[in-house]
PDB file of N, CA and C in Angstrom:
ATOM      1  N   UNK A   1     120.029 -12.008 -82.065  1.00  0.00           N
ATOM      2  CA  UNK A   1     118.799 -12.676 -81.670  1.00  0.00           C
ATOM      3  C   UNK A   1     118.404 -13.729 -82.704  1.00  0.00           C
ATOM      4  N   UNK A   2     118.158 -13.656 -84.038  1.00  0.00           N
ATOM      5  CA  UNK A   2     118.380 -14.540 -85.359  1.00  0.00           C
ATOM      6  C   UNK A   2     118.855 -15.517 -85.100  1.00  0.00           C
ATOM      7  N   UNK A   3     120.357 -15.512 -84.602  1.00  0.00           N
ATOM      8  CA  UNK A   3     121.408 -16.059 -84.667  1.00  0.00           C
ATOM      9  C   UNK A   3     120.706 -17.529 -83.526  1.00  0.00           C
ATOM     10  N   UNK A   4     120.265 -16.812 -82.371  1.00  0.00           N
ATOM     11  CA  UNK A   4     120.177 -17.603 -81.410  1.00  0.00           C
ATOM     12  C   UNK A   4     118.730 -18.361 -82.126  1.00  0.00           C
ATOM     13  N   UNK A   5     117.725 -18.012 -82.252  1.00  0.00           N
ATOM     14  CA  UNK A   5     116.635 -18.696 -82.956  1.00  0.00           C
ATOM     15  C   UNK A   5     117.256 -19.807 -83.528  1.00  0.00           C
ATOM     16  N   UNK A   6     117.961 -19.707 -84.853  1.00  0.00           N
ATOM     17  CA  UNK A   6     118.621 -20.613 -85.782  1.00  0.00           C
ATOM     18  C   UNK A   6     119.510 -21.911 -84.651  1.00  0.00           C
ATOM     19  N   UNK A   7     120.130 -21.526 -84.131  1.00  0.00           N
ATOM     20  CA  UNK A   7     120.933 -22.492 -82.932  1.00  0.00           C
ATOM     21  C   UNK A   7     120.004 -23.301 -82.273  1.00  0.00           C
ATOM     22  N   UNK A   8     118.994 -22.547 -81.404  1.00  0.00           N
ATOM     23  CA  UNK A   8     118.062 -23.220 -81.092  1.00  0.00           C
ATOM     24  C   UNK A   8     117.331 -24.084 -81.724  1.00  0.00           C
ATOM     25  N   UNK A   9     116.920 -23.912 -83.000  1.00  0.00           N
ATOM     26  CA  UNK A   9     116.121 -24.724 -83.694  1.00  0.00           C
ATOM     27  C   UNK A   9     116.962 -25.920 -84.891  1.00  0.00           C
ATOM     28  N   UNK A  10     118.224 -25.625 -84.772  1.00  0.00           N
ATOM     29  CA  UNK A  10     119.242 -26.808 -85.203  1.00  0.00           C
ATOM     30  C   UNK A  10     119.312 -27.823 -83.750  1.00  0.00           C
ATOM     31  N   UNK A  11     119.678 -27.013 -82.928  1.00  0.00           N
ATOM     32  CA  UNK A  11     119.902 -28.236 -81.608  1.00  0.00           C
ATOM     33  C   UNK A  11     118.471 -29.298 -81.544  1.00  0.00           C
ATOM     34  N   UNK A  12     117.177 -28.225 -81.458  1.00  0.00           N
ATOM     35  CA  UNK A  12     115.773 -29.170 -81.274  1.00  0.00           C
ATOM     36  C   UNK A  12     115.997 -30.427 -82.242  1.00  0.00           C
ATOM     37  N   UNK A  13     116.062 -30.293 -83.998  1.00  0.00           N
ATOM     38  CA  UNK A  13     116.710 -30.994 -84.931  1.00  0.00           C
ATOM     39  C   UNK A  13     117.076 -32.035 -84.328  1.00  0.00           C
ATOM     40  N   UNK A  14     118.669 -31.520 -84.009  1.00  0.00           N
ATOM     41  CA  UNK A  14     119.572 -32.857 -83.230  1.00  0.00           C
ATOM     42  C   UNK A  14     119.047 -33.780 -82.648  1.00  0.00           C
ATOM     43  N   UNK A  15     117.938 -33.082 -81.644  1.00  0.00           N
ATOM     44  CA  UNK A  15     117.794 -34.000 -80.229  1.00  0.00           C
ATOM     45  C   UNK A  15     116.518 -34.821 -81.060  1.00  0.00           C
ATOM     46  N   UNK A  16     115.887 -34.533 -81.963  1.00  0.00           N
ATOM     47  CA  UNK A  16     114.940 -35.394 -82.716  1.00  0.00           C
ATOM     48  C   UNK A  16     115.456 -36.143 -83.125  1.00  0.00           C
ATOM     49  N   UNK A  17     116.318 -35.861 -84.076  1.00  0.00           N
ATOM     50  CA  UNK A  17     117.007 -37.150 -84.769  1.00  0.00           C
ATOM     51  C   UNK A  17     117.712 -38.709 -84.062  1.00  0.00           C
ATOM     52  N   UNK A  18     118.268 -37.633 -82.694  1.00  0.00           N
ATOM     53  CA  UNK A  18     119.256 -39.104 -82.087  1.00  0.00           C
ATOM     54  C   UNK A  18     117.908 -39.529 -81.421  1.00  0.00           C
ATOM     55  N   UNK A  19     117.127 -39.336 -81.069  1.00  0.00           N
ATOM     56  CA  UNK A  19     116.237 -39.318 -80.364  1.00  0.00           C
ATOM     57  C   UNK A  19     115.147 -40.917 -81.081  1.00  0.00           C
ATOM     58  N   UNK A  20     115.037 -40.374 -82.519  1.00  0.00           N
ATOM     59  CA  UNK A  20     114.340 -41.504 -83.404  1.00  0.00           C
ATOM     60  C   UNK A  20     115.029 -42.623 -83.327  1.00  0.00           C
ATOM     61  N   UNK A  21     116.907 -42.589 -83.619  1.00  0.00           N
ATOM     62  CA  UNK A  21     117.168 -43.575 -83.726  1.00  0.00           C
ATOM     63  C   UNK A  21     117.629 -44.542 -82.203  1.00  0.00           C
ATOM     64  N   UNK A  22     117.680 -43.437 -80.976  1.00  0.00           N
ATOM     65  CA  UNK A  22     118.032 -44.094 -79.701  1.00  0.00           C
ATOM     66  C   UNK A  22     116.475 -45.132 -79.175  1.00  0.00           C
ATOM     67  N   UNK A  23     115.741 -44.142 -79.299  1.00  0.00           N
ATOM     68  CA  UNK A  23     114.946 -45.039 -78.647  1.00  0.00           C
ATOM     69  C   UNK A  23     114.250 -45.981 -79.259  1.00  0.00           C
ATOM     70  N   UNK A  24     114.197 -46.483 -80.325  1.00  0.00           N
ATOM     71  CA  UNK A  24     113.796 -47.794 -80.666  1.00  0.00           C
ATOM     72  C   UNK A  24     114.871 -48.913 -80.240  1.00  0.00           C
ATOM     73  N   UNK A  25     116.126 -48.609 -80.390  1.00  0.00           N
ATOM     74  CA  UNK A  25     116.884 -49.262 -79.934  1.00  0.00           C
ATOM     75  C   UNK A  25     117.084 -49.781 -78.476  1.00  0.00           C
ATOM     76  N   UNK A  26     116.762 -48.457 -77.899  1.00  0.00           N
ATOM     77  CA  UNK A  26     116.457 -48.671 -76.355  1.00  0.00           C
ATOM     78  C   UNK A  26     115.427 -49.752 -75.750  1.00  0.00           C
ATOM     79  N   UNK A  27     113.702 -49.900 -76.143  1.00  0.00           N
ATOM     80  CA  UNK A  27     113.134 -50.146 -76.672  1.00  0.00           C
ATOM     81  C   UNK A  27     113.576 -51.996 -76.843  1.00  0.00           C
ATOM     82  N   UNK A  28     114.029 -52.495 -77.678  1.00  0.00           N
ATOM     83  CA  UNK A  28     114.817 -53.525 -78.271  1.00  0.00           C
ATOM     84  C   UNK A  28     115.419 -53.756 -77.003  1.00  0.00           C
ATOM     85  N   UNK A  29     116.790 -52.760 -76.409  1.00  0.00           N
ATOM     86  CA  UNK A  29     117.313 -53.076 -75.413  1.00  0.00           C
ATOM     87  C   UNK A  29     116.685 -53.869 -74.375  1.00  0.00           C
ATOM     88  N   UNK A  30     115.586 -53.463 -74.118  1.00  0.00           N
ATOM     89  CA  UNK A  30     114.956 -53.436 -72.340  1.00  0.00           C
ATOM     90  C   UNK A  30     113.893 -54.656 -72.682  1.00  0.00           C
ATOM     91  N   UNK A  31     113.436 -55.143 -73.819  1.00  0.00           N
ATOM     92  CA  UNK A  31     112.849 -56.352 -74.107  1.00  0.00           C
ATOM     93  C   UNK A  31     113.348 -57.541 -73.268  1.00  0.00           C
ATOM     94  N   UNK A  32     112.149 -57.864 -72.137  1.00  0.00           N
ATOM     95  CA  UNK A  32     112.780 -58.805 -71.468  1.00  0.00           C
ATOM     96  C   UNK A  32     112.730 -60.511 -71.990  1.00  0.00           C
ATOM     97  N   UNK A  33     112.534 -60.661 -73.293  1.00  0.00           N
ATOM     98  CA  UNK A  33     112.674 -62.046 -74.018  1.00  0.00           C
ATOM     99  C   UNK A  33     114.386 -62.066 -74.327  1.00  0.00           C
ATOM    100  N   UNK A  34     115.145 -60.972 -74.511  1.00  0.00           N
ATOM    101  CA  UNK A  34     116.192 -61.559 -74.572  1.00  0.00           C
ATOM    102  C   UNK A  34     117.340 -60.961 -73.681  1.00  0.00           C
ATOM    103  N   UNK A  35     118.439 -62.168 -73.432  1.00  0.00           N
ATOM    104  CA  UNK A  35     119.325 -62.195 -72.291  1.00  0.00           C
ATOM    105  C   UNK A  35     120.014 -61.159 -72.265  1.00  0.00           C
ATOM    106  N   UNK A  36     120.432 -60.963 -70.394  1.00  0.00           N
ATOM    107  CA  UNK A  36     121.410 -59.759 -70.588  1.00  0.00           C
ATOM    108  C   UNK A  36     122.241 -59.555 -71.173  1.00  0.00           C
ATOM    109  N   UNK A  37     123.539 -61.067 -71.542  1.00  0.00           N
ATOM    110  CA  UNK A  37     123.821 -60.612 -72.506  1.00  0.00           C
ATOM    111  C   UNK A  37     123.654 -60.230 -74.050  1.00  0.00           C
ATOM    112  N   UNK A  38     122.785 -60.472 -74.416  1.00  0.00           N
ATOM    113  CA  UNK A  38     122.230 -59.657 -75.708  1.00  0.00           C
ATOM    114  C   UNK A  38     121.785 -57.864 -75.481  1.00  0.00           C
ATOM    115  N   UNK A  39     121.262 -58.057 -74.454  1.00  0.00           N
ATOM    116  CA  UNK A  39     120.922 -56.602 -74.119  1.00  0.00           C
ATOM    117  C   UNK A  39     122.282 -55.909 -74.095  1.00  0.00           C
ATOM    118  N   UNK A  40     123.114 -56.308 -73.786  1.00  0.00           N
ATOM    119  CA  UNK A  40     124.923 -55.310 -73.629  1.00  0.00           C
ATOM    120  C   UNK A  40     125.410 -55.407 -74.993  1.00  0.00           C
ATOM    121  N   UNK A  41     124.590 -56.555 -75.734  1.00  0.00           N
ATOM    122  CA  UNK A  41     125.698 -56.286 -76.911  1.00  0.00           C
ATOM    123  C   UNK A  41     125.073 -55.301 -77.976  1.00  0.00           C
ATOM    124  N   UNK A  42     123.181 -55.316 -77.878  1.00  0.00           N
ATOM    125  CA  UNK A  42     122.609 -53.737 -77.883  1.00  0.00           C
ATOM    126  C   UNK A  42     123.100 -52.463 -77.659  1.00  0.00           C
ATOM    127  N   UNK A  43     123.660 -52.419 -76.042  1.00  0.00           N
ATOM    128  CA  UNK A  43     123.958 -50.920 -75.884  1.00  0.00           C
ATOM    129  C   UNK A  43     125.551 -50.662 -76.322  1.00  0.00           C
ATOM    130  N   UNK A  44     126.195 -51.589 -76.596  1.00  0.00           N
ATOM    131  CA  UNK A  44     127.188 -51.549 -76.893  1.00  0.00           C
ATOM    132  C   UNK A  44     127.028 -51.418 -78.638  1.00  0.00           C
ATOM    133  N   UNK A  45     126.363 -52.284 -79.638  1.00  0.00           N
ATOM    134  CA  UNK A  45     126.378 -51.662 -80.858  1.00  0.00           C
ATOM    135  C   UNK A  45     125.229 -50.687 -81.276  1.00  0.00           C
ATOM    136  N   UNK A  46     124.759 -50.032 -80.225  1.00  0.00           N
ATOM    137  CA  UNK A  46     123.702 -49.047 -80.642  1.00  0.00           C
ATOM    138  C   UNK A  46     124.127 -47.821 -81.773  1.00  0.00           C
ATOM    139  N   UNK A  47     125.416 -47.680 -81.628  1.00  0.00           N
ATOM    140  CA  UNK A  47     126.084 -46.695 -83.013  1.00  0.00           C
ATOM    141  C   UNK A  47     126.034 -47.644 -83.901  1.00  0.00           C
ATOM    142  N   UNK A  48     125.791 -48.491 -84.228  1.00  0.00           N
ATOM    143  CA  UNK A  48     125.820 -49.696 -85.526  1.00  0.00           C
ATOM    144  C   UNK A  48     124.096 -49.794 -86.048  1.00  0.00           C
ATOM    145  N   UNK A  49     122.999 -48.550 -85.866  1.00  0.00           N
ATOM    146  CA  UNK A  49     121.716 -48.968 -85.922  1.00  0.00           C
ATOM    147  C   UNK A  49     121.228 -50.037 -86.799  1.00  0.00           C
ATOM    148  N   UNK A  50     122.170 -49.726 -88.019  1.00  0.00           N
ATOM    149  CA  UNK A  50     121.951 -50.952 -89.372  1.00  0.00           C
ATOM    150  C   UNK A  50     122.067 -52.418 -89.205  1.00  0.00           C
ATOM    151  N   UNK A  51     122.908 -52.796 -88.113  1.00  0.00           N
ATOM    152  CA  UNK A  51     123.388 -54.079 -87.635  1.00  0.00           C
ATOM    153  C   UNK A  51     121.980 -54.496 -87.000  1.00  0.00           C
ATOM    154  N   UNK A  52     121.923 -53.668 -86.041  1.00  0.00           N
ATOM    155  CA  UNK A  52     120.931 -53.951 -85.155  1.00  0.00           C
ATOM    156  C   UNK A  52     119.249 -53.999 -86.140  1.00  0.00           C
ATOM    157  N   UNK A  53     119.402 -53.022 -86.790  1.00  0.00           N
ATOM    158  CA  UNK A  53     117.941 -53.318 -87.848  1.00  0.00           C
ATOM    159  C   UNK A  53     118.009 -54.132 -88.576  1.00  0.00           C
ATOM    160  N   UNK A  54     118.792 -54.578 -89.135  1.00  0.00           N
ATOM    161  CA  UNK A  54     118.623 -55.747 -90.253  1.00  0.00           C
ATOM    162  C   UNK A  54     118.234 -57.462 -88.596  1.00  0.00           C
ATOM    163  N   UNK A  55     119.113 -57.230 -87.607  1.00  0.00           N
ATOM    164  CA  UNK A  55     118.238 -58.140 -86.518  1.00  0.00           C
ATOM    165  C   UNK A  55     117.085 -58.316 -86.195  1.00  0.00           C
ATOM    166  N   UNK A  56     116.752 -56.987 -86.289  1.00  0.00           N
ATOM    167  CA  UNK A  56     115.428 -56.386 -85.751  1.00  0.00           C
ATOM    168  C   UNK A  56     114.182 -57.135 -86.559  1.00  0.00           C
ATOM    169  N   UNK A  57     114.579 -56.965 -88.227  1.00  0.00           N
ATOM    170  CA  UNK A  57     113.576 -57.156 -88.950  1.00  0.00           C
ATOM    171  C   UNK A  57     113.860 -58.717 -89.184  1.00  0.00           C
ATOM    172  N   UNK A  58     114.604 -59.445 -88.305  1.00  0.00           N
ATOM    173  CA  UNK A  58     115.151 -60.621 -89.191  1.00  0.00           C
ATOM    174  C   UNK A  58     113.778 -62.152 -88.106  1.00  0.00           C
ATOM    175  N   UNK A  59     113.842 -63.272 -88.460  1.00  0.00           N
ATOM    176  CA  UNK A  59     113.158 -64.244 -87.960  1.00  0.00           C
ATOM    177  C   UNK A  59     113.681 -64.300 -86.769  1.00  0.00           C
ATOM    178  N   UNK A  60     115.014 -64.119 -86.438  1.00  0.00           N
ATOM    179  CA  UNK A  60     115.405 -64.217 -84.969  1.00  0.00           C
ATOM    180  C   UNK A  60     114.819 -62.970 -83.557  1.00  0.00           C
ATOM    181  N   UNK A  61     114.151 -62.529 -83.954  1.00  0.00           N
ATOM    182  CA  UNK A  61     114.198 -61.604 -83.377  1.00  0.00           C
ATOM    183  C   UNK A  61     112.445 -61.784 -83.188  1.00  0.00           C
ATOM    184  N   UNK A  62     111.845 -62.165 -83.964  1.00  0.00           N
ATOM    185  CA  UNK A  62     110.782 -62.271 -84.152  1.00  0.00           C
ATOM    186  C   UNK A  62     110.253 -63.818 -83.057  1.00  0.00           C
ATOM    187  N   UNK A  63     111.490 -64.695 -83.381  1.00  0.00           N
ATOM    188  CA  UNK A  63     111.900 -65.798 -82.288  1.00  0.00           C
ATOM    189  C   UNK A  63     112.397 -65.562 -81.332  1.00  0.00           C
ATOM    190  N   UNK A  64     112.660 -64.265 -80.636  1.00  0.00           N
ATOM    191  CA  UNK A  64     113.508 -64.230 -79.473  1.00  0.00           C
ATOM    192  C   UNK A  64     114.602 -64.784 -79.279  1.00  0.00           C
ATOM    193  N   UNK A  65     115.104 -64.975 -80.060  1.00  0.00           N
ATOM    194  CA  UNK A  65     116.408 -65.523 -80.451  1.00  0.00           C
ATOM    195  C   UNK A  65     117.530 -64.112 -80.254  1.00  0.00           C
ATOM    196  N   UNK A  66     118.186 -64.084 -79.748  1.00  0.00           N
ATOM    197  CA  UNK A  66     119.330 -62.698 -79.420  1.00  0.00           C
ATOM    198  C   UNK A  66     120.699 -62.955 -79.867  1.00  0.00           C
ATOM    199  N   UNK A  67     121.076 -61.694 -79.903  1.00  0.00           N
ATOM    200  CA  UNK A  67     122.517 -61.834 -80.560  1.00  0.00           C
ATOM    201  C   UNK A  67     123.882 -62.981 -80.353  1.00  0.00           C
ATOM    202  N   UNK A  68     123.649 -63.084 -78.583  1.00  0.00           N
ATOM    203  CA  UNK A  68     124.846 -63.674 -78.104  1.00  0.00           C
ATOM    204  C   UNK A  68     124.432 -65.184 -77.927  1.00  0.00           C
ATOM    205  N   UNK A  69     122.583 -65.542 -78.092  1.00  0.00           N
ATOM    206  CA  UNK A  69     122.171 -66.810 -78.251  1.00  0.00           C
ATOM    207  C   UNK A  69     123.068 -67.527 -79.839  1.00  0.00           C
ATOM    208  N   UNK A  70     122.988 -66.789 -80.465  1.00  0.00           N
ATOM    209  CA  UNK A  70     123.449 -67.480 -82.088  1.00  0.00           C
ATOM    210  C   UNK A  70     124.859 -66.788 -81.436  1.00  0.00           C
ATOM    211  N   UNK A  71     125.758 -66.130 -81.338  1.00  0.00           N
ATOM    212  CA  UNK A  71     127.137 -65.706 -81.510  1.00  0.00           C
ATOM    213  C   UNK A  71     128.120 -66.231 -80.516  1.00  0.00           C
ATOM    214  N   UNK A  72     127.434 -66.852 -79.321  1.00  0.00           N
ATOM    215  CA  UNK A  72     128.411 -66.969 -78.109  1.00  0.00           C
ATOM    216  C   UNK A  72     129.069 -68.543 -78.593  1.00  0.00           C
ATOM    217  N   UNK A  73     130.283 -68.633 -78.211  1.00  0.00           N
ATOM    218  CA  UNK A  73     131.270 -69.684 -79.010  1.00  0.00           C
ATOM    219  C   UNK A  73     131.629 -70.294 -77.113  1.00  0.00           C
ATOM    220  N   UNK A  74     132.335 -71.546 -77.799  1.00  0.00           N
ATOM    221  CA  UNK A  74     132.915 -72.639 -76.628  1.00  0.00           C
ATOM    222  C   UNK A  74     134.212 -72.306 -77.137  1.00  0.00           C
ATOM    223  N   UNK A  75     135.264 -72.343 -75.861  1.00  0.00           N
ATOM    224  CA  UNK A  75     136.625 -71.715 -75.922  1.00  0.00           C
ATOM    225  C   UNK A  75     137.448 -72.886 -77.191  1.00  0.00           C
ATOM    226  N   UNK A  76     136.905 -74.012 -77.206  1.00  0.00           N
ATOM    227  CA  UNK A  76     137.959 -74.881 -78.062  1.00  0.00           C
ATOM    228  C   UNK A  76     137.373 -74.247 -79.433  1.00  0.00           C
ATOM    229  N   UNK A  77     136.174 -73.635 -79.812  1.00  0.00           N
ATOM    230  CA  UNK A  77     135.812 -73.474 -81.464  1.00  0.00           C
ATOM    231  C   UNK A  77     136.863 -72.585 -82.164  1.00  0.00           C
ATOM    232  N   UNK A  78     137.201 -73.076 -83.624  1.00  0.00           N
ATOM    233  CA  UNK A  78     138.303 -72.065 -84.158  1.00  0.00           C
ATOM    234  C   UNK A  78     138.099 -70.742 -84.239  1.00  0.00           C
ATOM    235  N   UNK A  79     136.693 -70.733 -84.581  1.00  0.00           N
ATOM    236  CA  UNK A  79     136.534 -68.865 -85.004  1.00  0.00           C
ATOM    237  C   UNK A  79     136.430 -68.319 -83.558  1.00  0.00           C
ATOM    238  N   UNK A  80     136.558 -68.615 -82.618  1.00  0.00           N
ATOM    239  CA  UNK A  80     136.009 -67.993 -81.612  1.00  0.00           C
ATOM    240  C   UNK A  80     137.001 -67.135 -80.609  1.00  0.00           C
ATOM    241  N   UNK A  81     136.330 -65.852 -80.081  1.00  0.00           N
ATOM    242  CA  UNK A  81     137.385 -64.830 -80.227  1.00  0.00           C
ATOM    243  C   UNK A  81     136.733 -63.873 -78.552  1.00  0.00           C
ATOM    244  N   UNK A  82     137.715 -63.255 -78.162  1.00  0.00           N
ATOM    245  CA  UNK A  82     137.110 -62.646 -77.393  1.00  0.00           C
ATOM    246  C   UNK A  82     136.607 -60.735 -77.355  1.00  0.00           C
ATOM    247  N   UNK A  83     135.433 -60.777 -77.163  1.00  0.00           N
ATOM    248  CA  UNK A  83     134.893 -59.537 -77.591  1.00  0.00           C
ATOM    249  C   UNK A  83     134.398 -58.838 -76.659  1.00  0.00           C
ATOM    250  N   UNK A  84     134.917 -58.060 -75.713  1.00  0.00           N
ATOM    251  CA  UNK A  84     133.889 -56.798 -74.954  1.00  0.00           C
ATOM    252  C   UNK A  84     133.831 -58.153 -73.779  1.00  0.00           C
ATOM    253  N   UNK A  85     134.325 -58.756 -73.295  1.00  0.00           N
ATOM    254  CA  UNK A  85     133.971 -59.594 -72.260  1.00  0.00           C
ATOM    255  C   UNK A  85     133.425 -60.645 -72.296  1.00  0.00           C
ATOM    256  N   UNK A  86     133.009 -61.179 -73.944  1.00  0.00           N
ATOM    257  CA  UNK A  86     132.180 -62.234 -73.939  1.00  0.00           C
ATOM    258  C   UNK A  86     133.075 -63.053 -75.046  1.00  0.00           C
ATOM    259  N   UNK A  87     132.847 -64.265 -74.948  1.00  0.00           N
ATOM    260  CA  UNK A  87     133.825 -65.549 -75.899  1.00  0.00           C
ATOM    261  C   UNK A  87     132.339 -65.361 -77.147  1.00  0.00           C
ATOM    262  N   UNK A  88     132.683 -64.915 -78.485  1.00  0.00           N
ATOM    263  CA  UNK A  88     131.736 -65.046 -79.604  1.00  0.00           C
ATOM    264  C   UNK A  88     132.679 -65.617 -81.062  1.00  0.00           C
ATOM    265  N   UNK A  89     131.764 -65.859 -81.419  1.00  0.00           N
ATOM    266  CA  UNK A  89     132.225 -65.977 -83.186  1.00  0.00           C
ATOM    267  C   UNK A  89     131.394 -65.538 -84.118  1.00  0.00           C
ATOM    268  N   UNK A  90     131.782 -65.070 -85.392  1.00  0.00           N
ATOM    269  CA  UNK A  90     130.976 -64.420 -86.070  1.00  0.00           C
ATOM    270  C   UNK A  90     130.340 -64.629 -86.901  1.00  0.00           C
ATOM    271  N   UNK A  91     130.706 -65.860 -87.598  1.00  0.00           N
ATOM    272  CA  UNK A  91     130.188 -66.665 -88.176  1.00  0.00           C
ATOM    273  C   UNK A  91     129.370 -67.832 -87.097  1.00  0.00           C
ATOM    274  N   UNK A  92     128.128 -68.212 -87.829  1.00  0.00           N
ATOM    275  CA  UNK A  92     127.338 -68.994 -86.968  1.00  0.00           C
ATOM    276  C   UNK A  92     126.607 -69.986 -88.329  1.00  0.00           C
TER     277      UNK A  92
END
């Protein structure tokens, strides 16, 4: 019975924790100032929270400015590469 208490109250834990860091991100996601594709490249680096927070807190974001607005590349640019379905570069 112990046993199960302790389990139970590690899992609650869990579901707090992913919980803090999913839904702000989510949150971010569903912001309709920026484009769908920015929103995919959200749910797609949502395991990257640090990427996405250092955006979060940055002037672009504050500008509505989104990921794939600054990252999306024209097929002739050198750095430009294809990622998850979208033509980007990483440098900007």
């Amino acid at each position: 019975m112990r046993r199960q208490k302790m389990r139970k109250k590690v899992y609650v834990l869990l579901a707090l924790a992913v919980g803090l860091i999913v839904l702000p991100l989510s949150a971010t996601a569903a912001d309709p100032r920026f484009s769908k594709e920015t929103r995919e490249c959200l749910e797609c680096h949502v395991d990257m929270p640090g990427l996405v927070k250092q955006w979060e807190d940055s002037a672009h974001w504050n500008a509505g400015v989104g990921c794939y607005e600054c990252h999306k590349a024209n097929k002739g640019d050198k750095d430009a590469m294809k990622h998850n379905g979208f033509r980007v570069a990483i440098i900007v």
